[in-house]
Protein backbone atom coordinates (compact mmCIF):
# COMPACT_ATOMS: atom_id res chain seq x y z
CA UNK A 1 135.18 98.65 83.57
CA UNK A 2 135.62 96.39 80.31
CA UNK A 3 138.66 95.62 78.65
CA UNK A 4 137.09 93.68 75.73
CA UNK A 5 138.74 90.61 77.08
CA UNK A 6 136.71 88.22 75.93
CA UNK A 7 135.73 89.96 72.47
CA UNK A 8 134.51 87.54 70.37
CA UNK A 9 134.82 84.61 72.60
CA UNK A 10 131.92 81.69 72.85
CA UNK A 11 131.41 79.84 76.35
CA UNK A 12 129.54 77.66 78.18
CA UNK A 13 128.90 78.57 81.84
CA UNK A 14 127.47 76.12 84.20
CA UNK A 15 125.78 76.55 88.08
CA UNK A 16 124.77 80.12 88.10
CA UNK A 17 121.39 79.50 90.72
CA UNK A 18 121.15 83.23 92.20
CA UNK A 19 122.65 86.71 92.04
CA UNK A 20 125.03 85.24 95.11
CA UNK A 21 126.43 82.34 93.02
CA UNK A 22 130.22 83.04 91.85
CA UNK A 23 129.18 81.42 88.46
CA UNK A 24 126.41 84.04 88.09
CA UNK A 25 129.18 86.76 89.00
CA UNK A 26 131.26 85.12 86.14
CA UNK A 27 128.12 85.24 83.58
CA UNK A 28 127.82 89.08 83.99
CA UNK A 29 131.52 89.55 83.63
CA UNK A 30 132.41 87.93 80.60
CA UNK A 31 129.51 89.10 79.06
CA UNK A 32 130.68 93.01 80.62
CA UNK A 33 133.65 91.42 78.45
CA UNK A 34 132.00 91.53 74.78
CA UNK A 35 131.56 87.31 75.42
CA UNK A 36 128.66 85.41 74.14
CA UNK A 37 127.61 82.34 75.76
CA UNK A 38 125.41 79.36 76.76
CA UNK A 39 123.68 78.93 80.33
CA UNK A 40 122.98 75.88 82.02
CA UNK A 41 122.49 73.68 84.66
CA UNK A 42 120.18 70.65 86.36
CA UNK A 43 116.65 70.92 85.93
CA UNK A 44 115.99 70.89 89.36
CA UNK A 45 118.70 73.87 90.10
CA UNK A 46 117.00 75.62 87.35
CA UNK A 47 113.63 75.21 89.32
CA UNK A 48 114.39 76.41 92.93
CA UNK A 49 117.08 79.37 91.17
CA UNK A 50 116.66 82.44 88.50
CA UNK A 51 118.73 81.60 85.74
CA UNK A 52 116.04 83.24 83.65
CA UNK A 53 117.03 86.62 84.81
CA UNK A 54 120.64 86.13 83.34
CA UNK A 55 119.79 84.76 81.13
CA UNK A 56 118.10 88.18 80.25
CA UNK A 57 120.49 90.20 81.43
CA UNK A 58 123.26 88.77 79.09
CA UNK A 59 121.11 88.08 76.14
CA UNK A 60 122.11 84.18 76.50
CA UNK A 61 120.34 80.99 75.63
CA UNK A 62 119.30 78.46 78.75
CA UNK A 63 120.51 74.78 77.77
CA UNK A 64 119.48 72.41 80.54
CA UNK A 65 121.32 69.61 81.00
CA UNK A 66 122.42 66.80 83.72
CA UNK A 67 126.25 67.35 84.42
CA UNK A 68 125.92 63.44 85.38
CA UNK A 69 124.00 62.15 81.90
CA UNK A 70 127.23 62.02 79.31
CA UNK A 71 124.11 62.57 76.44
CA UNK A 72 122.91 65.27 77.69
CA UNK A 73 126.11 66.88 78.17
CA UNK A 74 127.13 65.86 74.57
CA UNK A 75 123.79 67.82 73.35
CA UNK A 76 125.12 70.95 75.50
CA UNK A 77 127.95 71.36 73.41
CA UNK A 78 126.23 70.49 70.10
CA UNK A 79 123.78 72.80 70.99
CA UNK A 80 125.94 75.45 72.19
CA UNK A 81 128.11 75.50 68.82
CA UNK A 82 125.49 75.29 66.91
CA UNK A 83 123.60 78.07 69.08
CA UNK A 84 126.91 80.19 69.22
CA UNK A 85 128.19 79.43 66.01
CA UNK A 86 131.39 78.08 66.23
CA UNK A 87 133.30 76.07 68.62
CA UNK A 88 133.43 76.89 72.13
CA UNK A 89 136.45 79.10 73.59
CA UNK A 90 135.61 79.44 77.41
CA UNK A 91 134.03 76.69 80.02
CA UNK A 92 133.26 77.25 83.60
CA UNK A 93 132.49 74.38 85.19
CA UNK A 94 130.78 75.43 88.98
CA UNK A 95 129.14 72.38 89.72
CA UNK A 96 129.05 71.18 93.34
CA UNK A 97 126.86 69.21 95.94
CA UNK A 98 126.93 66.78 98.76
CA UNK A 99 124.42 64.79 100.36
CA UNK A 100 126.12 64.08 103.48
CA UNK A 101 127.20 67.72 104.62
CA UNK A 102 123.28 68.53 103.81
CA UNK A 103 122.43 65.61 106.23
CA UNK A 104 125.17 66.36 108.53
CA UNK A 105 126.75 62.92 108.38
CA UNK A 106 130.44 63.06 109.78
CA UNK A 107 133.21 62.07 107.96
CA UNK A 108 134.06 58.50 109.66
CA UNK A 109 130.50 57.48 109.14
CA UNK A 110 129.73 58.56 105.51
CA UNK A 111 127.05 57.28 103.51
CA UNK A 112 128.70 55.35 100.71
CA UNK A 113 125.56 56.01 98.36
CA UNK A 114 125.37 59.58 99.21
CA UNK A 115 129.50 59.92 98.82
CA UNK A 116 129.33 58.44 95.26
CA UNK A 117 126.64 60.49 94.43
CA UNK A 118 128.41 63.60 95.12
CA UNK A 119 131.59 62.33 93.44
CA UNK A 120 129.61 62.15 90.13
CA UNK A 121 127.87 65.40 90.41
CA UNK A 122 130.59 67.04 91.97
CA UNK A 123 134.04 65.79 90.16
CA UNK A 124 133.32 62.84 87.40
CA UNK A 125 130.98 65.64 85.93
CA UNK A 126 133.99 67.94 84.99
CA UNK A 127 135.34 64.67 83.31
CA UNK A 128 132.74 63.83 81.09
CA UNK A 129 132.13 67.29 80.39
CA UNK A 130 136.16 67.59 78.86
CA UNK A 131 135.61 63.68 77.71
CA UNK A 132 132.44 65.11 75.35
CA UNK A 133 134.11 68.16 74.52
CA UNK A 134 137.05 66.23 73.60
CA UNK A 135 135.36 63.40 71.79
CA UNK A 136 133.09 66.18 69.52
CA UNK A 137 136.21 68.23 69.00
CA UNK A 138 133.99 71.44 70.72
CA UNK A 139 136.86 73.49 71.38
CA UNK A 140 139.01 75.94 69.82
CA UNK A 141 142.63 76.08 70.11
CA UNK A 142 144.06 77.51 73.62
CA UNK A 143 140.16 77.50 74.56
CA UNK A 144 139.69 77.56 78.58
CA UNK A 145 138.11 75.00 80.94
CA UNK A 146 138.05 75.94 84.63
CA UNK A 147 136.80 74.07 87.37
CA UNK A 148 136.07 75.87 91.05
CA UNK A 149 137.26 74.37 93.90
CA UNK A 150 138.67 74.68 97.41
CA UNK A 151 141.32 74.56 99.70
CA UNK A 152 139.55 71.57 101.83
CA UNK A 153 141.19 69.12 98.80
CA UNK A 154 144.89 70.09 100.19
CA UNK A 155 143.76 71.03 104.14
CA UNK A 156 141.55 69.18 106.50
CA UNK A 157 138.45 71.08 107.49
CA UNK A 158 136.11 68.83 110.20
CA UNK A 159 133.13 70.37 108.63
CA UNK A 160 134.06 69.65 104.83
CA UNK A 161 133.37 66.16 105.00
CA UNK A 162 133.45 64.17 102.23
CA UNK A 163 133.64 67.16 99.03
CA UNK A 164 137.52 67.48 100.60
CA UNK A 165 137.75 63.57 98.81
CA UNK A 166 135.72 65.08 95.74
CA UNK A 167 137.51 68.11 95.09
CA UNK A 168 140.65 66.41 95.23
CA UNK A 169 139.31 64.15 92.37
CA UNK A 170 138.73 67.21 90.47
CA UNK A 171 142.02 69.11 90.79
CA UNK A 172 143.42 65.59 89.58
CA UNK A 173 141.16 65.36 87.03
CA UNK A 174 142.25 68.83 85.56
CA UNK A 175 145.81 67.82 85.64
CA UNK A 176 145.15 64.36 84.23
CA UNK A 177 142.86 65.78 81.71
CA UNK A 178 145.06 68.85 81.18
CA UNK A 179 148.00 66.90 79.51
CA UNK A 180 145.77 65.19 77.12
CA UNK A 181 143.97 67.93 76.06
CA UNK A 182 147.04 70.20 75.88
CA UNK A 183 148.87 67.75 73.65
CA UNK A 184 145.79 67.27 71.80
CA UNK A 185 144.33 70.77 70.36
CA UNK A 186 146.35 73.41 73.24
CA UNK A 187 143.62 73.07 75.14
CA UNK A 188 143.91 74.98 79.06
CA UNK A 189 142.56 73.15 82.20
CA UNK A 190 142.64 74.83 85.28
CA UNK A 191 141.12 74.85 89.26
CA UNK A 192 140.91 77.86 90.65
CA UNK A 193 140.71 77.41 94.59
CA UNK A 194 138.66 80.16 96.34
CA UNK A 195 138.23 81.61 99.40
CA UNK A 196 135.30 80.70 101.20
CA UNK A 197 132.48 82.63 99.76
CA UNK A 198 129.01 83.74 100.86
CA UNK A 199 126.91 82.19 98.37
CA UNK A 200 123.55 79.88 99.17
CA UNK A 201 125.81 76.45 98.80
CA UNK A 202 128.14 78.15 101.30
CA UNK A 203 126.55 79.47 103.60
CA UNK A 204 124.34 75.95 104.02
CA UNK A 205 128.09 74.89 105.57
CA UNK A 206 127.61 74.22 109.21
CA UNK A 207 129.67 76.47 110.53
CA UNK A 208 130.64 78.24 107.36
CA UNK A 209 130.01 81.88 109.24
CA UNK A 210 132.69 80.73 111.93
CA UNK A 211 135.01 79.64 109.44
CA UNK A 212 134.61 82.29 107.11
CA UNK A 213 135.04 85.29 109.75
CA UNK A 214 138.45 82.76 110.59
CA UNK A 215 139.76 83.30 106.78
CA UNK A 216 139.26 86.88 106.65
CA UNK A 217 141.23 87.03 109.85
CA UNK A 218 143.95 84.81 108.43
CA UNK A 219 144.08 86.41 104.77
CA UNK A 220 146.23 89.20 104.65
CA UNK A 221 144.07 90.30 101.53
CA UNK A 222 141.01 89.36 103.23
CA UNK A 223 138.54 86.99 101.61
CA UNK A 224 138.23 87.10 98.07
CA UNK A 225 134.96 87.86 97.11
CA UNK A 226 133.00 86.21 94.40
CA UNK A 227 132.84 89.33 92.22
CA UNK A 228 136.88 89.28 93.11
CA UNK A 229 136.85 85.21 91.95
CA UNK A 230 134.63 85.98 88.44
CA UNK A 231 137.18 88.84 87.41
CA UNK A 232 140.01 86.10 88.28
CA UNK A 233 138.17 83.22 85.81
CA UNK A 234 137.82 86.25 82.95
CA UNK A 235 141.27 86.42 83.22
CA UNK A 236 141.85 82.72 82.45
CA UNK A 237 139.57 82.68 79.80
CA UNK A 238 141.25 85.31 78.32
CA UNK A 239 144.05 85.04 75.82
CA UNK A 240 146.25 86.62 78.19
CA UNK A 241 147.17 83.56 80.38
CA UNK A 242 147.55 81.05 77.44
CA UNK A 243 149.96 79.15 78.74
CA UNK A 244 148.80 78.57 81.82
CA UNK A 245 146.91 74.82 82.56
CA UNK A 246 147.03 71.86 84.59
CA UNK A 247 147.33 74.24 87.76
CA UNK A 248 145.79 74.48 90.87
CA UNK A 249 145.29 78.68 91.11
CA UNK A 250 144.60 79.75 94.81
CA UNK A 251 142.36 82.71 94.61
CA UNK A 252 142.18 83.12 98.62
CA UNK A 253 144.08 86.79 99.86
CA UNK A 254 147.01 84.42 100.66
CA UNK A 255 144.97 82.70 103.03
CA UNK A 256 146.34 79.19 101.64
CA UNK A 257 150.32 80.94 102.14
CA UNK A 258 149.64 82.49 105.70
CA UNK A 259 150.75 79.59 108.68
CA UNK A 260 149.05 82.14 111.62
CA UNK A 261 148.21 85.90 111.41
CA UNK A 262 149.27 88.25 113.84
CA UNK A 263 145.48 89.44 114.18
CA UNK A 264 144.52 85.68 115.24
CA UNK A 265 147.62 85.37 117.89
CA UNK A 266 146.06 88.68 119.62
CA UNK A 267 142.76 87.00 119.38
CA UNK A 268 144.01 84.18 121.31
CA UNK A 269 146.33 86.32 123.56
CA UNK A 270 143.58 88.51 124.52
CA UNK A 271 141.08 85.32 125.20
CA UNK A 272 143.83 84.05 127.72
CA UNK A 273 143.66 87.47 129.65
């Protein structure tokens, strides 16, 4: 069902790879919405995903860019505005990798180069995408940045290595970068912290199935799903939560609220039988 929430609204939307990706969930939403907007992502992500079919399906132009490369992310937004025609209302920045959970390097013997190569993909990307936006004055008044993130920046999760250290950066960086841009043209900067979801970055978790079966248990919502997770960033981009920023939103059943479900102590009552 559409609410026109986003009537008349521009955005940028980065990471949608497949049909599973919560940023592709996001895409058909706003658009469901009445919002216009610009796709985009690496080169390489565009390659092995099928942005193209989105792209379709929401009538939106494809802008590749390097989240990493501050010119290329300075010709996304010229682009966009000059693509959209105006400045830019709505950005969802979904944007996350690491080397050393693909290679299955523990946490106590990280990879330095790998580590700081996910910390620039994964967190100093959302700051030079706000530093470019800011800098070209892209955004409107009240527009909406959100950033997608995850409880492993507050918790400690064995198998989240290193992106607990990254995501941590970039729940700071939207409070750091919050203030500034809220004093600066009412600008909103958000995380929203989501349950663990079954999409292809995911799933690649070792152990992610384990885990996520855990979370449902522990939720007394269940798992939010990422179809649950794109209504949740309409919502923000809407003109409904404008005074809402520099927050860390947990989007997670009340997973991150719950200490111990009672359907996990019968689990463990029943294993001691």
């Amino acid at each position: 069902m559409s609410y026109n929430l986003l009537k008349g609204k521009r955005g940028i939307i980065t990471g949608a790879l497949d049909e599973n990706s919560i940023a592709w969930k996001v895409a058909l939403r706003a658009h469901e919405e009445g919002a216009v907007f610009v796709l985009t992502n690496a080169p390489i992500a565009m390659r092995m995903g099928e942005i193209n079919k989105l792209a379709e399906k929401t009538g939106s132009k494809i802008i590749p860019a390097d989240a990493t490369n501050m010119a290329e992310i300075e010709k996304l937004f010229t682009d966009s505005v000059e693509h959209l025609g105006g400045k830019i209302d709505f950005v969802l920045h979904s944007i996350g990798m690491s080397v050393n959970m693909r290679k299955d390097v523990g946490y106590t013997e990280l990879n330095y180069d790998y580590f700081q190569k996910g910390i620039d993909i994964s967190a100093l990307s959302f700051h030079k995408m706000l530093a470019a936006a800011y800098k070209l004055d892209a955004l409107n008044e009240y527009a909406s940045v959100v950033a997608l993130s995850y409880m492993g920046a507050q918790r400690t999760y064995p198998f989240y290595t290193d992106m607990a250290d990254i995501k941590a950066m970039l729940e700071s960086i939207a409070r750091s970068f919050g203030y500034h841009y809220g004093l600066k043209k009412k600008v909103r900067v958000n995380t929203v912290s989501q349950s663990p979801t079954k999409t292809k970055a995911g799933s690649s978790i070792k152990g992610f199935s384990e885990f996520y079966d855990f979370a449902e248990m522990q939720s007394p919502l269940g798992n939010a799903s990422a179809e649950d997770c794109a209504n949740y960033c309409v919502s923000l981009f809407s003109d409904l939560t404008k005074m809402v920023t520099m927050q860390n939103l947990y989007h997670d059943g009340g997973y991150s609220s719950t200490g111990v479900s009672q359907e996990q102590l019968n689990a463990l009552i029943e294993k001691q039988k």
